[in-house]
Protein backbone atom coordinates (compact mmCIF):
# COMPACT_ATOMS: atom_id res chain seq x y z
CA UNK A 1 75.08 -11.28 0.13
CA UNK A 2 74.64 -12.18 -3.28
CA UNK A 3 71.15 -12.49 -4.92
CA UNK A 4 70.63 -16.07 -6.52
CA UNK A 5 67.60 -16.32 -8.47
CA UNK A 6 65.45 -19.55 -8.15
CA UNK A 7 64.16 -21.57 -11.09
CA UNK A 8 60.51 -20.23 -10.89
CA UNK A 9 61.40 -16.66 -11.46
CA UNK A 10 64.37 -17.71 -14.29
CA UNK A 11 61.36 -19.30 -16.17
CA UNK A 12 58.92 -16.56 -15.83
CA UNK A 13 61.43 -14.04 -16.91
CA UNK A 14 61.92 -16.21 -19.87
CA UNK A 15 58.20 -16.94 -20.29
CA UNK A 16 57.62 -12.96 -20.47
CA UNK A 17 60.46 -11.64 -22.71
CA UNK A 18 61.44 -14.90 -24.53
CA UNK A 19 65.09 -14.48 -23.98
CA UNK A 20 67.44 -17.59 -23.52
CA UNK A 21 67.47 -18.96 -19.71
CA UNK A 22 71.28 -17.89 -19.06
CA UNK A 23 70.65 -14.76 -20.24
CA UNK A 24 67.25 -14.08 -18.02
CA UNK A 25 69.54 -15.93 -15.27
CA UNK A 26 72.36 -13.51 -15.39
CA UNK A 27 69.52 -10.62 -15.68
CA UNK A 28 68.58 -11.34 -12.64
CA UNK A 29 71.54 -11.61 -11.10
CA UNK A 30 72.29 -8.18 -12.06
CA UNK A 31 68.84 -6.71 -11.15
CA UNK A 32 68.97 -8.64 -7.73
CA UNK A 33 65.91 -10.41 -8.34
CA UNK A 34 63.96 -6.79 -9.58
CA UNK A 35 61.86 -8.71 -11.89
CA UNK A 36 60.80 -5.11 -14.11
CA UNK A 37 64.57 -3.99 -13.81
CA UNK A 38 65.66 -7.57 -14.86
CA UNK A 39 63.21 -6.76 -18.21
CA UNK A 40 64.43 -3.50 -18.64
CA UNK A 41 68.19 -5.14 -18.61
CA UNK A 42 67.10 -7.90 -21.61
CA UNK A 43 65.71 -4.77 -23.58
CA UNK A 44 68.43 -3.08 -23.03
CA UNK A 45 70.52 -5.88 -24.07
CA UNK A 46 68.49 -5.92 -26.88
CA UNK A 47 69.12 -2.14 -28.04
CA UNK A 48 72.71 -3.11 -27.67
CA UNK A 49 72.35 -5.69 -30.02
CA UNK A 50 69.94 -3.14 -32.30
CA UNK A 51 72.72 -0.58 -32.77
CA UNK A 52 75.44 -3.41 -33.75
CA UNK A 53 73.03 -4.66 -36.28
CA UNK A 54 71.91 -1.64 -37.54
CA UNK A 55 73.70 -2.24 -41.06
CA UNK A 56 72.90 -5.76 -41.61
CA UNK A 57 70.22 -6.61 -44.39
CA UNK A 58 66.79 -7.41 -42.99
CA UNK A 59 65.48 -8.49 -46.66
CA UNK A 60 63.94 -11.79 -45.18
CA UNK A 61 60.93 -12.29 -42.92
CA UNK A 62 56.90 -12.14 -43.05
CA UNK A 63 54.50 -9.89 -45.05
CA UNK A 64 51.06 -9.70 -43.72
CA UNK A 65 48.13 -7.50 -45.12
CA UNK A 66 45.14 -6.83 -42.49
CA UNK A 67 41.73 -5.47 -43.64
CA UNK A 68 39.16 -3.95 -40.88
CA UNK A 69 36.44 -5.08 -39.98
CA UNK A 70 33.76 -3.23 -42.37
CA UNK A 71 36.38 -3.65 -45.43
CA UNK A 72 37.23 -0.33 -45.86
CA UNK A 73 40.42 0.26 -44.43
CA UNK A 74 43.71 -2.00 -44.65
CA UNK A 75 47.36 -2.10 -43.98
CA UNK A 76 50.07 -4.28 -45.86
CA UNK A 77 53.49 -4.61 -43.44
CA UNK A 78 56.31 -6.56 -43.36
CA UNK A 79 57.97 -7.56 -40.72
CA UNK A 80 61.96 -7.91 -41.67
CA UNK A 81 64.93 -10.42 -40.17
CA UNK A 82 68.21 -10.99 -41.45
CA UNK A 83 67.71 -14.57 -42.18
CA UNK A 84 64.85 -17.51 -43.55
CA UNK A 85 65.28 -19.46 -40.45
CA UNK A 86 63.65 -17.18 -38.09
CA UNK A 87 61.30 -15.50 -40.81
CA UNK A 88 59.77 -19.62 -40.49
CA UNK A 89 59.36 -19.71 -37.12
CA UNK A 90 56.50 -19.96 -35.39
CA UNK A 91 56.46 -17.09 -33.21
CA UNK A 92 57.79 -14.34 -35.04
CA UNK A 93 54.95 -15.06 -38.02
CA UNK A 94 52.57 -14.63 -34.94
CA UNK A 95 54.26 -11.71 -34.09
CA UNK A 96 53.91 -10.30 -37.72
CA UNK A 97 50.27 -11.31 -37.80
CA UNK A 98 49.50 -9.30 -34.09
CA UNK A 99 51.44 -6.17 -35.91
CA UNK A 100 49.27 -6.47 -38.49
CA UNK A 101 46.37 -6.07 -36.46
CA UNK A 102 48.07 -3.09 -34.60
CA UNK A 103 49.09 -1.38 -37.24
CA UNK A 104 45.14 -1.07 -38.48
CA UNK A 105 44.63 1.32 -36.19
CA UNK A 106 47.75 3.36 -37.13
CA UNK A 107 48.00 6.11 -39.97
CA UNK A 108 51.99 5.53 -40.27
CA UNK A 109 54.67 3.37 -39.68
CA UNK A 110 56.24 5.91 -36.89
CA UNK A 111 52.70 6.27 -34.99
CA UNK A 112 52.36 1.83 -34.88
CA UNK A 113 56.24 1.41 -33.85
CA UNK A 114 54.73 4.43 -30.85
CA UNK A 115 52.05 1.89 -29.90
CA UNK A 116 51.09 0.16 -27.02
CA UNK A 117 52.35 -3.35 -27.31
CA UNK A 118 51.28 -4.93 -23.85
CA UNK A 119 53.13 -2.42 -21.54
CA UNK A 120 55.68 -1.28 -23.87
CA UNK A 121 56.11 0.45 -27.48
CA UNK A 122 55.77 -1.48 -30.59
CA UNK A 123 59.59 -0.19 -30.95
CA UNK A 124 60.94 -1.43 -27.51
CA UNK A 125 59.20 -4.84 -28.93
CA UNK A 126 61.23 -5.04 -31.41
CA UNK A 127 64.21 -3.87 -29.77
CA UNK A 128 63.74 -6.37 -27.30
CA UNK A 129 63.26 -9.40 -29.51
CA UNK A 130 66.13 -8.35 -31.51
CA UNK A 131 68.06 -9.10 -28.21
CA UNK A 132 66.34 -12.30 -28.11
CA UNK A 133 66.31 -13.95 -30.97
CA UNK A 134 70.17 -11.94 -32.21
CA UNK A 135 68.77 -10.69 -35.40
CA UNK A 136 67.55 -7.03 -36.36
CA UNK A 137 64.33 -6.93 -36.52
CA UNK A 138 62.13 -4.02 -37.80
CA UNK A 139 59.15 -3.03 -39.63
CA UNK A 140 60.20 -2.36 -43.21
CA UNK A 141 57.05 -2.00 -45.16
CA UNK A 142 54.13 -0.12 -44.13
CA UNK A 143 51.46 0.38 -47.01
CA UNK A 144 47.71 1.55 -45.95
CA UNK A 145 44.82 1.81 -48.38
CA UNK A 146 40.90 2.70 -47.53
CA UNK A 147 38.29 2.21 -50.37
CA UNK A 148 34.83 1.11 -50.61
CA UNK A 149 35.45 -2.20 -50.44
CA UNK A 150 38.77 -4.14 -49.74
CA UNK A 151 40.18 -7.75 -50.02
CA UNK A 152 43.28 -9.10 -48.98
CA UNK A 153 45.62 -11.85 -50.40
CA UNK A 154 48.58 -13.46 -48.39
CA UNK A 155 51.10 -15.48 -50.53
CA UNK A 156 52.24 -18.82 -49.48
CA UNK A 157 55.08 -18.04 -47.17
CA UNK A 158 54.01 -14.43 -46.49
CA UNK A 159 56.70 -13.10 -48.55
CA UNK A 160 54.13 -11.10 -51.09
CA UNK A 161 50.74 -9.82 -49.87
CA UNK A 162 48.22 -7.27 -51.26
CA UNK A 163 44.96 -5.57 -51.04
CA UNK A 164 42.51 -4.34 -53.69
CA UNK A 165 39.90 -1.76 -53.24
CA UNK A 166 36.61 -2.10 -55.14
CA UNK A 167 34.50 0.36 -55.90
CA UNK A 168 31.23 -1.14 -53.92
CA UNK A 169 30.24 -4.10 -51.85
CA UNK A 170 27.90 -5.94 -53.91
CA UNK A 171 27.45 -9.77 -54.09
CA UNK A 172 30.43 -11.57 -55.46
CA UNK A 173 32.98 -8.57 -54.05
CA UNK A 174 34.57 -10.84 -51.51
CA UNK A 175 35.78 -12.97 -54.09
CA UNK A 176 36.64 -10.54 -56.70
CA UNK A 177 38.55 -8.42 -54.43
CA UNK A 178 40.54 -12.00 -53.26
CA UNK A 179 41.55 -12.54 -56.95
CA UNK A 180 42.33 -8.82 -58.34
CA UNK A 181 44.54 -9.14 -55.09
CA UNK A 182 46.01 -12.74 -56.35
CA UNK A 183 46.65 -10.78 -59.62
CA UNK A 184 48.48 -8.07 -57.78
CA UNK A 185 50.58 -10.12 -56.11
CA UNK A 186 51.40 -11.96 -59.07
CA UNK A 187 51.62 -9.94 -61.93
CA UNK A 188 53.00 -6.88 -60.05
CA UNK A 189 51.75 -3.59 -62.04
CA UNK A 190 53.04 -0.52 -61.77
CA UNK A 191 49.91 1.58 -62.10
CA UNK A 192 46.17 0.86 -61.43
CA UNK A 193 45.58 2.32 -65.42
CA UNK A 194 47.35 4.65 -67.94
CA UNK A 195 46.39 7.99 -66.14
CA UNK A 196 48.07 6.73 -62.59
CA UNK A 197 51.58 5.76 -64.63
CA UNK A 198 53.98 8.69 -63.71
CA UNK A 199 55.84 11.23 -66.68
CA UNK A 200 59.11 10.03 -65.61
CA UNK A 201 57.81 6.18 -66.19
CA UNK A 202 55.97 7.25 -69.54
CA UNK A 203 59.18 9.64 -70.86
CA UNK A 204 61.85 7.11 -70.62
CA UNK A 205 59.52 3.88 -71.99
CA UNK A 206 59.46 6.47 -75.17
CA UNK A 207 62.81 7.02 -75.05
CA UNK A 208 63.84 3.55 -75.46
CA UNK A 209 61.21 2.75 -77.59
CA UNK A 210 61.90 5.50 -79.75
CA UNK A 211 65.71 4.50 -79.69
CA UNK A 212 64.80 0.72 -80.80
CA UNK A 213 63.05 2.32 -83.81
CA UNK A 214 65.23 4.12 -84.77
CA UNK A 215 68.15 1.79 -84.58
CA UNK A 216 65.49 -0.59 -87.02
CA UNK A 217 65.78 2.13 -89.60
CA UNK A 218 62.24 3.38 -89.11
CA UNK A 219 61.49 6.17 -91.42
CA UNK A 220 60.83 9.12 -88.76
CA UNK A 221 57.39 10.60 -89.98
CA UNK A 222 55.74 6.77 -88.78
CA UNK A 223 57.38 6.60 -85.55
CA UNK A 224 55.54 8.80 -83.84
CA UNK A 225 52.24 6.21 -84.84
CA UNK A 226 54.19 2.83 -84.01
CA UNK A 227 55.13 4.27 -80.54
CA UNK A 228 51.53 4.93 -79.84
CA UNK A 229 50.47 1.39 -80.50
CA UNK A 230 53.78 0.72 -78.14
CA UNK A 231 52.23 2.30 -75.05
CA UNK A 232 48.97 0.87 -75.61
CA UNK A 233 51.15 -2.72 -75.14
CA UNK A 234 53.09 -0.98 -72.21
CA UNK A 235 49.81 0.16 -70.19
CA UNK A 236 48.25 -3.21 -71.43
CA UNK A 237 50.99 -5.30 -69.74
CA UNK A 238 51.96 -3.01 -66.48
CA UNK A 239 48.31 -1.63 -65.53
CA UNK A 240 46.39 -3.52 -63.26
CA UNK A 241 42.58 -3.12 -65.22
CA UNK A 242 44.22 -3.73 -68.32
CA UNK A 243 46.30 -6.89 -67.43
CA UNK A 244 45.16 -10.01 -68.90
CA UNK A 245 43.18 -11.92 -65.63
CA UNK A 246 45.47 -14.59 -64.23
CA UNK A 247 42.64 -16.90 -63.77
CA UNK A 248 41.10 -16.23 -66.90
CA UNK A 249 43.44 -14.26 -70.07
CA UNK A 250 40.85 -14.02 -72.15
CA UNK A 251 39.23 -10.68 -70.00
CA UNK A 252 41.08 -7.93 -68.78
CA UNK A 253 41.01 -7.26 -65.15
CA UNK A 254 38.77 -4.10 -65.40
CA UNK A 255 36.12 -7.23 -67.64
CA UNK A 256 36.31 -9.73 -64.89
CA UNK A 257 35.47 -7.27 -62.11
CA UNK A 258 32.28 -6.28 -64.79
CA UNK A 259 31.32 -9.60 -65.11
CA UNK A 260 30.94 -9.78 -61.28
CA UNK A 261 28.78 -6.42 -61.42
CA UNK A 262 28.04 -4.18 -64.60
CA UNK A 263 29.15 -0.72 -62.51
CA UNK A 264 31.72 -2.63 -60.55
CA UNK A 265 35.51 -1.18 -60.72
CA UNK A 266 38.69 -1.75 -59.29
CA UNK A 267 39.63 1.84 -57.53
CA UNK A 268 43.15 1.28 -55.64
CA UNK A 269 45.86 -1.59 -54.70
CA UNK A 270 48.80 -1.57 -52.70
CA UNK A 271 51.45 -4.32 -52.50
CA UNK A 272 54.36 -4.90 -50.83
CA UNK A 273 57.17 -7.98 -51.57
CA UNK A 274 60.20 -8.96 -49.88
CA UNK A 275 63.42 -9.15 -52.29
């Protein structure tokens, strides 16, 4: 005979994975009312779904950066889907955000996709609301800074977020850390100053600098002293303590943080964006 499964265990199946009714209805079915093997059947539908996916573009969904409690350790990841419709909703931004947490405790992205995530990996999660919703879903970015002190910033519609590191926690930190972060997530530098820029960035910013000159008809024994007064603009524009403050462009970044606190610095940031 048959197994038919009754509405109460359709809806719990559904409450607990999320899936559509139908397809917790035909789970069932198949599992013969084996509520754990009718789970395992949604994942695996899920993993099915994974692998056809697995070279569709996951560029949209939710960035969310986490800082512990004490402010000294924090994570930036994003949480990637293939379209803006379901990086809106509701429940996969609370999703992102309980990641987030998770991935606090985690060193790298493979040990928080190995963590407990109420009975099953943070991978089979994702597996198994890939099946659900019918989009890949996957942790893309995972960026984690510790420092003295940290602050976070989320941009409206968590597609940009970022966390500074300060050099102390002294009165005022909370906010400067918020706005260096604002900065970050605006402005975008490449570097926290000059001595953090790589070779390879520095070598070819001379090279086409160098190139412009010369196709200006610069005599060659002055080049060497314009392009000097060129990197000073480069690290000026692309370093963090040497951008002009957003808030305020009369002080560098590196002078608002000292305005907060005389022997207060700005020691790391990380950032992640979605494209």
């Amino acid at each position: 005979m048959s197994y038919t499964p009754v509405a109460a265990d359709v809806a719990k199946l559904r409450n607990t994975t999320g899936a559509g009714m139908m397809d917790c209805k035909k789970a069932l079915v198949e599992a013969e009312g084996d509520f754990e093997k009718a789970i395992d059947i949604l994942r695996k539908k899920g993993q099915k779904v994974a692998a056809n996916r697995a070279d569709r573009d996951s560029s949209e969904g939710a960035v969310i950066a986490r800082v512990n409690e004490d402010n000294t350790l924090g994570v930036v990841i994003s949480l990637n889907c293939e379209t803006d419709f379901v990086a809106k909703n509701e429940a996969f931004i609370e999703l992102a955000y309980e990641l987030a947490e998770m991935a606090i405790f985690a060193a790298t992205k493979e040990e928080l996709l190995a963590t407990d995530f109420h009975g099953m990996t943070v991978a089979d999660k994702l597996i198994e609301q890939t099946g659900v919703i019918g989009e890949k879903i996957e942790i893309g970015a995972f960026e984690r800074i510790e420092g003295p002190f940290l602050g976070a910033y989320i941009h409206a519609g968590n597609k940009i977020a970022s966390i500074t590191s300060l050099s102390a926690k002294v009165d005022g930190a909370d906010e400067a850390a918020k706005s260096v972060s604002m900065q970050v997530a605006a402005m975008n530098p490449i570097a926290l100053d000059e001595t953090a820029v790589s070779q390879e960035t520095i070598d070819k910013e001379l090279e086409i600098e160098r190139h412009k000159l010369i196709e200006e008809g610069k005599p060659a024994n002055i080049i060497d002293n314009i392009l000097k007064g060129k990197m000073q603009r480069f690290y000026k524009d692309n370093t963090l303590v040497h951008q002009d403050f957003i808030k305020d462009s009369s002080v560098s970044v590196a002078d608002y943080v000292k305005s907060v606190n005389a022997d207060l610095k700005v020691t790391g940031f990380v950032r992640v964006a979605l494209a």
